[in-house]
PDB file of N, CA and C in Angstrom:
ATOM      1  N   UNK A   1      -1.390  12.080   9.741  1.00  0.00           N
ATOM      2  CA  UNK A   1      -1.697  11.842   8.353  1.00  0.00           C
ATOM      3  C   UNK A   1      -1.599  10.351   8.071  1.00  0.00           C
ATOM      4  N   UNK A   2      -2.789  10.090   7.119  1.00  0.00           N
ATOM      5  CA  UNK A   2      -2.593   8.498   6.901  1.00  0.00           C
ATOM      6  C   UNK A   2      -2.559   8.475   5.594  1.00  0.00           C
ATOM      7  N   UNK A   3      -2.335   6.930   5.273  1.00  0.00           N
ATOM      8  CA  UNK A   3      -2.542   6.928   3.856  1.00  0.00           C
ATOM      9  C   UNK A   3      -2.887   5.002   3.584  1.00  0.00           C
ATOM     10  N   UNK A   4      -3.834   4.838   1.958  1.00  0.00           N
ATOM     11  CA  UNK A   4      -4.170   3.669   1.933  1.00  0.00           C
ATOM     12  C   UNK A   4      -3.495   2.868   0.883  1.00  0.00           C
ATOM     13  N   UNK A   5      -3.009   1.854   1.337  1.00  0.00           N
ATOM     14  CA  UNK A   5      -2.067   1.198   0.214  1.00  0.00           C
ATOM     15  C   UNK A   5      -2.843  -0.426   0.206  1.00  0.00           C
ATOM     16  N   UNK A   6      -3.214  -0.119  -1.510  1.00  0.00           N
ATOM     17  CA  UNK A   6      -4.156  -1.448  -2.081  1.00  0.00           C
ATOM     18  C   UNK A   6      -3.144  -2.367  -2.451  1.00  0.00           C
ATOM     19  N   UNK A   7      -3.224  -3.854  -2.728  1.00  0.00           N
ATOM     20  CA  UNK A   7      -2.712  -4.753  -3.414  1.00  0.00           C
ATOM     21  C   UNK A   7      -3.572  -5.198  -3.918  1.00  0.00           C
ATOM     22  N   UNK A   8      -3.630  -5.876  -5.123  1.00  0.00           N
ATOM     23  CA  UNK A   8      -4.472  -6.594  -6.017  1.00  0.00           C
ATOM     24  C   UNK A   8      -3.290  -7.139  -7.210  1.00  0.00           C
ATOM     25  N   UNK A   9      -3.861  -8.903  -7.125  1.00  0.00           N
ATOM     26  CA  UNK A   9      -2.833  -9.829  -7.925  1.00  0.00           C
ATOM     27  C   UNK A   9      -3.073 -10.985  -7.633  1.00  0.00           C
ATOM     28  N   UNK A  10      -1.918 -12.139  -8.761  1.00  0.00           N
ATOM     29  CA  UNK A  10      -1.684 -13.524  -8.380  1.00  0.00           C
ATOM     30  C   UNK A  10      -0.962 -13.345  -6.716  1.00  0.00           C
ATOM     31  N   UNK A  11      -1.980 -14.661  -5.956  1.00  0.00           N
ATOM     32  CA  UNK A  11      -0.698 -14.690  -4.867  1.00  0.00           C
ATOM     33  C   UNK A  11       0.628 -15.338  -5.544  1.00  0.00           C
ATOM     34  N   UNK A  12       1.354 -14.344  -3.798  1.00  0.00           N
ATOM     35  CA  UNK A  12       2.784 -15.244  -4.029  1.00  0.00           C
ATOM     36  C   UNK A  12       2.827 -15.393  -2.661  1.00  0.00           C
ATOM     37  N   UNK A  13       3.870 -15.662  -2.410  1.00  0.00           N
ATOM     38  CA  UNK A  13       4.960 -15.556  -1.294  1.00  0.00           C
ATOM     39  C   UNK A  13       5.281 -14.421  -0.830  1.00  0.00           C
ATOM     40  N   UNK A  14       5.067 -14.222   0.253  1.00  0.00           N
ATOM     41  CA  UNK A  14       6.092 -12.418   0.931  1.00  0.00           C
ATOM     42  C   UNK A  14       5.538 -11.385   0.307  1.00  0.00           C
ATOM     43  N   UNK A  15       3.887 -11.653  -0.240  1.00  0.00           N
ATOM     44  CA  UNK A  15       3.892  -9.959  -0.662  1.00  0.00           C
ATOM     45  C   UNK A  15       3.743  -9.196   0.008  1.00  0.00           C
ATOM     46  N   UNK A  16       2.561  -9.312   1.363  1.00  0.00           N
ATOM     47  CA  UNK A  16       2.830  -9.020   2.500  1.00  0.00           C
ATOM     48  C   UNK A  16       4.044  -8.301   3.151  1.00  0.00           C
ATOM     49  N   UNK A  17       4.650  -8.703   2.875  1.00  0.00           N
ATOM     50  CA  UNK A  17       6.423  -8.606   3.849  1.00  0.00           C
ATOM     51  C   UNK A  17       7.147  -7.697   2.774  1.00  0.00           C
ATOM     52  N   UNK A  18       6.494  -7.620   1.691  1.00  0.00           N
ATOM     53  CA  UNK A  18       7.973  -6.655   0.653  1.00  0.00           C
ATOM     54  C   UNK A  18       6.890  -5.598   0.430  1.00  0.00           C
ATOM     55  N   UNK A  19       5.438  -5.776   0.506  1.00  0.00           N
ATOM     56  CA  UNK A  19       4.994  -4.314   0.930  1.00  0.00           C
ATOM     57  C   UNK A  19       5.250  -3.401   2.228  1.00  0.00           C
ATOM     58  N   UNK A  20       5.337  -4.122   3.591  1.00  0.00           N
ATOM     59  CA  UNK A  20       5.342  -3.418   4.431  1.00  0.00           C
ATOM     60  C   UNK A  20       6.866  -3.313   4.916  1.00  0.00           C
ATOM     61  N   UNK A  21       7.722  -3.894   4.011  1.00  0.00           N
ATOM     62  CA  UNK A  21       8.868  -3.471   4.373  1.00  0.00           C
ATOM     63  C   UNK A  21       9.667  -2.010   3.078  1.00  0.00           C
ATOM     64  N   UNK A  22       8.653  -1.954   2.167  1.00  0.00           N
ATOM     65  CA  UNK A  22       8.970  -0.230   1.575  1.00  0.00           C
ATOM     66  C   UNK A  22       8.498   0.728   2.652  1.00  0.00           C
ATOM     67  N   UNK A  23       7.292   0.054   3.042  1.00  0.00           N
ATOM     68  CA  UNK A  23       6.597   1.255   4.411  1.00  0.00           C
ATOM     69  C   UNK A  23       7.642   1.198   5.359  1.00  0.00           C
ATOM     70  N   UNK A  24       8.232   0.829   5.810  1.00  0.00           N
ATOM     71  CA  UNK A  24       8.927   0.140   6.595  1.00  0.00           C
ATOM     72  C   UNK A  24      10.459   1.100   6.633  1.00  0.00           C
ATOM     73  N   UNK A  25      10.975   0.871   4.932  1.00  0.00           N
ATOM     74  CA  UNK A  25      12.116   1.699   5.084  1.00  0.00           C
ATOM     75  C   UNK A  25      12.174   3.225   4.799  1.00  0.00           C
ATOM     76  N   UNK A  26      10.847   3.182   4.707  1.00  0.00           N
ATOM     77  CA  UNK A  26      10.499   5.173   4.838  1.00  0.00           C
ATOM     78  C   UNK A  26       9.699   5.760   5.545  1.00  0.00           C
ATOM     79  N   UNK A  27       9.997   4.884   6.442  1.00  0.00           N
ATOM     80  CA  UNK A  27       9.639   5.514   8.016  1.00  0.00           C
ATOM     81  C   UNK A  27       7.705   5.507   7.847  1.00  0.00           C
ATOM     82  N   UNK A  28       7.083   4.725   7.414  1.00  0.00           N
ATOM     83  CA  UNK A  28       5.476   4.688   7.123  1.00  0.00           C
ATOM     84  C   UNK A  28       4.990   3.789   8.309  1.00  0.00           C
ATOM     85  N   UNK A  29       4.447   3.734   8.927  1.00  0.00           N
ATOM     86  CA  UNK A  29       3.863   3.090  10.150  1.00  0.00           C
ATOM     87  C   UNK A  29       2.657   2.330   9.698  1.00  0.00           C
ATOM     88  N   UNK A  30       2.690   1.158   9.365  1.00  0.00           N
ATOM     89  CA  UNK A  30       1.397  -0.296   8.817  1.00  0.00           C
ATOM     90  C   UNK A  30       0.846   0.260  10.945  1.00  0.00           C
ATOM     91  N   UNK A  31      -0.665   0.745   9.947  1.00  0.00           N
ATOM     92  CA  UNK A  31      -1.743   0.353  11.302  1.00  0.00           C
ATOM     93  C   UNK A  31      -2.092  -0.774  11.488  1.00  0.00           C
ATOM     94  N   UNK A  32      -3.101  -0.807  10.231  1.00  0.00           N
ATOM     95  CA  UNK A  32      -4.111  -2.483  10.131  1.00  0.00           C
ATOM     96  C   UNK A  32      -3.848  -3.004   8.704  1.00  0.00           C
ATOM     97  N   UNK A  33      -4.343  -3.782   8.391  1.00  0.00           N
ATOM     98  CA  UNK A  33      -3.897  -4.664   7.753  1.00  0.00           C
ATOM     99  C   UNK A  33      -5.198  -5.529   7.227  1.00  0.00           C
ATOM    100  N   UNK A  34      -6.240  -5.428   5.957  1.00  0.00           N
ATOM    101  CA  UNK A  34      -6.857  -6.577   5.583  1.00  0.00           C
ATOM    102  C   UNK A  34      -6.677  -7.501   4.959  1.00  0.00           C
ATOM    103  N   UNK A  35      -6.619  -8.692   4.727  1.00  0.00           N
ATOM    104  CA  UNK A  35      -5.811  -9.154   3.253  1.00  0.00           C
ATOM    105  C   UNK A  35      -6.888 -10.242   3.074  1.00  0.00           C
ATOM    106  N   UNK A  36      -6.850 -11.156   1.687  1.00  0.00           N
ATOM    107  CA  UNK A  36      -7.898 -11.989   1.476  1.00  0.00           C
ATOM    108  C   UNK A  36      -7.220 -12.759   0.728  1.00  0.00           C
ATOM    109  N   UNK A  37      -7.362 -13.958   0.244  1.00  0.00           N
ATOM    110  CA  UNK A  37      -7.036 -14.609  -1.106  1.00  0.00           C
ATOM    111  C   UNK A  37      -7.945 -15.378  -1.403  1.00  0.00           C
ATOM    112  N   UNK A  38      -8.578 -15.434  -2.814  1.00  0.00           N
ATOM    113  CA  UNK A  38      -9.875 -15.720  -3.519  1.00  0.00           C
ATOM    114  C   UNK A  38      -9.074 -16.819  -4.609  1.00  0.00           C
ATOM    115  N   UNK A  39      -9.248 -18.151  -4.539  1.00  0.00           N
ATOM    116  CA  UNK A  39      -8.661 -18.833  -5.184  1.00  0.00           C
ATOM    117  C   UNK A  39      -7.125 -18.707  -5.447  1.00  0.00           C
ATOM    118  N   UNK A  40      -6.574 -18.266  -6.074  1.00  0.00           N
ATOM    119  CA  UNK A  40      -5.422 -17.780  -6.342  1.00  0.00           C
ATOM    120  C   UNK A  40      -4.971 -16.361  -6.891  1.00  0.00           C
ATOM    121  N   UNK A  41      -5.769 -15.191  -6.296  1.00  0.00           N
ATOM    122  CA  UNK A  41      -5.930 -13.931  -6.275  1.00  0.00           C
ATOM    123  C   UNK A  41      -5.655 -13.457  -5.181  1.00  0.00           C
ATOM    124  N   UNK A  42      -4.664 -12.364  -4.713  1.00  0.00           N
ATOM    125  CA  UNK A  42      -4.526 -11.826  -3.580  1.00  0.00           C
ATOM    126  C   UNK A  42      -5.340 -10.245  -3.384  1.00  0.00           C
ATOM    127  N   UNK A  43      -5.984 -10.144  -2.428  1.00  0.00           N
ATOM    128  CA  UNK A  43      -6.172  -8.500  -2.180  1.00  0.00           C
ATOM    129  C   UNK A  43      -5.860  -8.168  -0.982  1.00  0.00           C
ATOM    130  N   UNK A  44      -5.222  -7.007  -1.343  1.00  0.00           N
ATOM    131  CA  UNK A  44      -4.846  -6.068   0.427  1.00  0.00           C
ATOM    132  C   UNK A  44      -4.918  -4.943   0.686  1.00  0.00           C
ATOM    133  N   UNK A  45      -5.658  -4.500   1.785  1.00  0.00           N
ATOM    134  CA  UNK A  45      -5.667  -3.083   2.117  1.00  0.00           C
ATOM    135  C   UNK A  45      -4.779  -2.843   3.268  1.00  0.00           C
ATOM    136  N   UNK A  46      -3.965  -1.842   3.653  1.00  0.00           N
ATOM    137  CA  UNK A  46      -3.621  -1.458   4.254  1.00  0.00           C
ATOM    138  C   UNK A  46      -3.521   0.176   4.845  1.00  0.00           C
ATOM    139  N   UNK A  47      -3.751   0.269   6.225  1.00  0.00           N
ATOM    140  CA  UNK A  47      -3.952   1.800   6.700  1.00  0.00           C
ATOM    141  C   UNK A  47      -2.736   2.032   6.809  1.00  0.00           C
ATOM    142  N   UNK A  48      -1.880   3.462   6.240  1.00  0.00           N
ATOM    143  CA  UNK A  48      -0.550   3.620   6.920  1.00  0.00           C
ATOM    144  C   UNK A  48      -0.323   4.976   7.529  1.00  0.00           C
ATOM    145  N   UNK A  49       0.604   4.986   8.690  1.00  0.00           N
ATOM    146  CA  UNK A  49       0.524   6.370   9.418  1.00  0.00           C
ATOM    147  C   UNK A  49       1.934   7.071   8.715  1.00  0.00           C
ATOM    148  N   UNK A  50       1.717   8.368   7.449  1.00  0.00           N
ATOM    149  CA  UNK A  50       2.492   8.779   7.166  1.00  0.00           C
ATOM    150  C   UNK A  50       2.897   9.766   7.793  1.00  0.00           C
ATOM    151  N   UNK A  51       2.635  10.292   8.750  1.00  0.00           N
ATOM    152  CA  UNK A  51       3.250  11.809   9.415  1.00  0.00           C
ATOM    153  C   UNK A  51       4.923  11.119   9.919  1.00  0.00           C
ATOM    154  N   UNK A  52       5.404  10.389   9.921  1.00  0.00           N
ATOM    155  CA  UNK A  52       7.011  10.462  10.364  1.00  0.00           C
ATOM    156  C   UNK A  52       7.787  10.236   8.988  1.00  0.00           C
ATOM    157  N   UNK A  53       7.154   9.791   7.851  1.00  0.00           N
ATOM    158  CA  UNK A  53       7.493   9.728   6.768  1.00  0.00           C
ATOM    159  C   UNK A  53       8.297  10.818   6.418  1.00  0.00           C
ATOM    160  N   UNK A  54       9.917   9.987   5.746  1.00  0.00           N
ATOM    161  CA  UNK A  54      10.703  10.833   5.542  1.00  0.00           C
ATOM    162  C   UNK A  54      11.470  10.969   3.460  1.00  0.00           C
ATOM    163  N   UNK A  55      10.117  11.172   3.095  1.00  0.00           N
ATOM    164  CA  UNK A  55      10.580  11.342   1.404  1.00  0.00           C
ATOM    165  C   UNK A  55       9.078  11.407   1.407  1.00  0.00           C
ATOM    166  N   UNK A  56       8.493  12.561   0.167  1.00  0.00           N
ATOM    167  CA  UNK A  56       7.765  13.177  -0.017  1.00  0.00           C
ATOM    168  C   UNK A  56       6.872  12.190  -0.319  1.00  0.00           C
ATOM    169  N   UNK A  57       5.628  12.038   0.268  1.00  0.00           N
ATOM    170  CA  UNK A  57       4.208  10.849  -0.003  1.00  0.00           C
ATOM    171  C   UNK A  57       4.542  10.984  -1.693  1.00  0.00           C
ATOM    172  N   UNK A  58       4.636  11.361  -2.785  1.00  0.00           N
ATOM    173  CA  UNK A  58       4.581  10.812  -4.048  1.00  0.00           C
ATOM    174  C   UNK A  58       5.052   9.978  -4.415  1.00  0.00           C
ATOM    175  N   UNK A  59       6.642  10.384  -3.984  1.00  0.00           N
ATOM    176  CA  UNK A  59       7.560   9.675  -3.969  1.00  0.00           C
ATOM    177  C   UNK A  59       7.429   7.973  -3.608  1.00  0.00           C
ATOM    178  N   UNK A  60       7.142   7.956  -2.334  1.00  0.00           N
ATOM    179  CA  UNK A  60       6.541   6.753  -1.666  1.00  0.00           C
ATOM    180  C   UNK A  60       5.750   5.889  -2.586  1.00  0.00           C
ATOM    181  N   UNK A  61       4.506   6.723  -3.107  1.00  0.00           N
ATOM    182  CA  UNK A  61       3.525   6.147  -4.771  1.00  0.00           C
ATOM    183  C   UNK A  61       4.481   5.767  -5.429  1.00  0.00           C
ATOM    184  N   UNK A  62       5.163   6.056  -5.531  1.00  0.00           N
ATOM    185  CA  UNK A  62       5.957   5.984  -7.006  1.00  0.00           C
ATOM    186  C   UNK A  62       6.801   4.805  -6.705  1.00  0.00           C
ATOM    187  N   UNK A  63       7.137   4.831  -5.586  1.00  0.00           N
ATOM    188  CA  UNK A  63       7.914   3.171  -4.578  1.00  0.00           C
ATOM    189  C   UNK A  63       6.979   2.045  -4.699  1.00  0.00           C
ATOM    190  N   UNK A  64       6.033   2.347  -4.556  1.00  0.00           N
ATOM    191  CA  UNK A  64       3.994   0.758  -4.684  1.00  0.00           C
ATOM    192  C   UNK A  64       4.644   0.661  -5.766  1.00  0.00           C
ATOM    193  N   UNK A  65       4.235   1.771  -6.731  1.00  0.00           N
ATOM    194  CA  UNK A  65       4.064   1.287  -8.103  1.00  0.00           C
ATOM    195  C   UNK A  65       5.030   0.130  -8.599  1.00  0.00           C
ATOM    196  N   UNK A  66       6.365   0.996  -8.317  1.00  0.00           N
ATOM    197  CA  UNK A  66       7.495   0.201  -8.716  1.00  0.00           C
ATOM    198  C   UNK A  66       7.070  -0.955  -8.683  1.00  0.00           C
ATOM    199  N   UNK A  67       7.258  -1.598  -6.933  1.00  0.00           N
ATOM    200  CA  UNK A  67       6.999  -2.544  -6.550  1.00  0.00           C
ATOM    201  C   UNK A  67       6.468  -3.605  -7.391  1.00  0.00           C
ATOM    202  N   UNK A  68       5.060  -3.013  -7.460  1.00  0.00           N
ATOM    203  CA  UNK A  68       3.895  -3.420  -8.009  1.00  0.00           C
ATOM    204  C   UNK A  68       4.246  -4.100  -9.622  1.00  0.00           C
ATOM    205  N   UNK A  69       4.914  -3.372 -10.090  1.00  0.00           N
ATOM    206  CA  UNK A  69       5.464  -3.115 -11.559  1.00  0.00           C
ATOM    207  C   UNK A  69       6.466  -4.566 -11.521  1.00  0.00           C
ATOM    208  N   UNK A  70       7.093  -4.765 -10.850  1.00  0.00           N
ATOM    209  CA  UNK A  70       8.212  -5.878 -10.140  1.00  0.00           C
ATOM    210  C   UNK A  70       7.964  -7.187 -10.077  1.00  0.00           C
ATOM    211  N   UNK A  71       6.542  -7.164  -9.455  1.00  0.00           N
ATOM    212  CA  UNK A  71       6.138  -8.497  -9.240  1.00  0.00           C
ATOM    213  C   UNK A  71       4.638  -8.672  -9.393  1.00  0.00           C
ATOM    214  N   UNK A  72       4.604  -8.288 -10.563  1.00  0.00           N
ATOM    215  CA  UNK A  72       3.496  -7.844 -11.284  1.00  0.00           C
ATOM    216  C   UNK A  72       2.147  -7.597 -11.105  1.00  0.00           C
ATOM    217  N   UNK A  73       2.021  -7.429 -10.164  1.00  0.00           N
ATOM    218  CA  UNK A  73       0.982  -6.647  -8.840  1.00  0.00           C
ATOM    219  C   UNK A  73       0.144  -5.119  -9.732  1.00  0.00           C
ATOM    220  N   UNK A  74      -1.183  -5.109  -8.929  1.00  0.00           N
ATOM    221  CA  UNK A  74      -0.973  -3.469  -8.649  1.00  0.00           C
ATOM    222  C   UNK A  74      -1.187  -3.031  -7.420  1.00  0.00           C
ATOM    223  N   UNK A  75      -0.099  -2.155  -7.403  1.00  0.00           N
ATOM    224  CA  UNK A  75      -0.043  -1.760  -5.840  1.00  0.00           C
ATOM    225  C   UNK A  75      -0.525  -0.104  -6.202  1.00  0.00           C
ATOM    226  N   UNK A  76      -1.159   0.514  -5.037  1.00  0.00           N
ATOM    227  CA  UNK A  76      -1.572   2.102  -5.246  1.00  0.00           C
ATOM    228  C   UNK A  76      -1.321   2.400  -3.771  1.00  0.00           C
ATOM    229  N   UNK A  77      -0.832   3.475  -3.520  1.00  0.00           N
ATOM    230  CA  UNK A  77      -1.010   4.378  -2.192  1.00  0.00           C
ATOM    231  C   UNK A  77      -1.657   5.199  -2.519  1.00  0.00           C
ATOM    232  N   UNK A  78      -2.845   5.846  -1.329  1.00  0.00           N
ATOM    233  CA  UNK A  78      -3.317   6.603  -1.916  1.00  0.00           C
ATOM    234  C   UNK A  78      -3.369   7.996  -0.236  1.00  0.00           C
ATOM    235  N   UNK A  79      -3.124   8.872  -0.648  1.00  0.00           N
ATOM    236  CA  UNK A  79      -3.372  10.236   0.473  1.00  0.00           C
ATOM    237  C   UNK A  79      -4.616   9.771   0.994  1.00  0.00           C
ATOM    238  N   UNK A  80      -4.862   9.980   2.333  1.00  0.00           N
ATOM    239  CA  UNK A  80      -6.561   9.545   3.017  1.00  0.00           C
ATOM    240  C   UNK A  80      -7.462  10.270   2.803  1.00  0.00           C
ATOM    241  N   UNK A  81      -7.230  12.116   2.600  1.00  0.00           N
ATOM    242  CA  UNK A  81      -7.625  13.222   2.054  1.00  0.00           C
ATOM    243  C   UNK A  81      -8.115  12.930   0.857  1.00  0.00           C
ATOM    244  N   UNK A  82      -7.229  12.589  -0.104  1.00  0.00           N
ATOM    245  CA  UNK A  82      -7.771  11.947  -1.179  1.00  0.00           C
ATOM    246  C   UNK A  82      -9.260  10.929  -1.528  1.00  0.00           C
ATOM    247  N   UNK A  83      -8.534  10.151  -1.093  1.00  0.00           N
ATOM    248  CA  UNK A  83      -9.931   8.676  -0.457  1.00  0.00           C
ATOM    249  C   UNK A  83     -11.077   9.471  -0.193  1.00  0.00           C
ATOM    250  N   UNK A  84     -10.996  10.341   1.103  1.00  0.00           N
ATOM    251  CA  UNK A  84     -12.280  10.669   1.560  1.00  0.00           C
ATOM    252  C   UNK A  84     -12.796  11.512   0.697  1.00  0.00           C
ATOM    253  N   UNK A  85     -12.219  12.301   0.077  1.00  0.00           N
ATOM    254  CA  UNK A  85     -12.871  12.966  -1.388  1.00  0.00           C
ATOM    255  C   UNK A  85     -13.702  12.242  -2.174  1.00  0.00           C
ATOM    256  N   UNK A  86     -13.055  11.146  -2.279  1.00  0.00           N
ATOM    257  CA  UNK A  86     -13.703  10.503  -3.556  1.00  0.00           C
ATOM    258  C   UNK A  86     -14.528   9.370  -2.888  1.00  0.00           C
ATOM    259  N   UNK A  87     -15.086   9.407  -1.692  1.00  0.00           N
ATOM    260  CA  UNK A  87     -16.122   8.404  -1.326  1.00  0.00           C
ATOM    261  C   UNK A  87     -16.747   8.961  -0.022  1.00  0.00           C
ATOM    262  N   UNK A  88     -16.682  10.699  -0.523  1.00  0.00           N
ATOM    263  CA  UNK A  88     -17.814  11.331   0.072  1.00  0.00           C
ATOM    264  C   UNK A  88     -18.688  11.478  -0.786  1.00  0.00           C
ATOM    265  N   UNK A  89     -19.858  11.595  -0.087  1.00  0.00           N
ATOM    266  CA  UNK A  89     -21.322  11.686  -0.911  1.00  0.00           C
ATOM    267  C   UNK A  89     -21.957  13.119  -0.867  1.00  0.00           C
TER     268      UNK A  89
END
């Protein structure tokens, strides 16, 4: 099971590193990794391998958000099941 976790925001410093270290402390496995910065705008996608994940994938959402909420980001995880729903044709 995977799952996709967006960033979109001002850069900073370490957003990188304080996203993949929530993945990080709930057992979420960072595959790949895109990231960009457009003047002083950050975007990031990231693939994550949730099958060893140990607290219920919402839960985890609800950890981005925080995040996100924190350092005034928006962060989204999203189920891959999900995704492919909504960008099948």
């Amino acid at each position: 099971m995977r799952a996709i976790v967006t960033v979109i925001g001002k850069d900073d410093i370490g957003i990188l590193a304080k996203v993949s270290s929530v993945c990080s402390e709930y057992k979420a496995n960072v595959i790949e990794v895109t990231q960009s910065v457009l003047q002083d705008m950050f975007a990031m996608i990231m693939l994550v391998d949730i099958s060893k994940l140990n607290i219920p994938f919402a839960e985890l959402s609800d950890k981005m958000s925080e995040l996100g909420k924190e350092l005034g980001l928006s962060i989204t995880a999203m189920h891959e099941d999900v995704f492919n729903c909504m960008h099948h044709i």
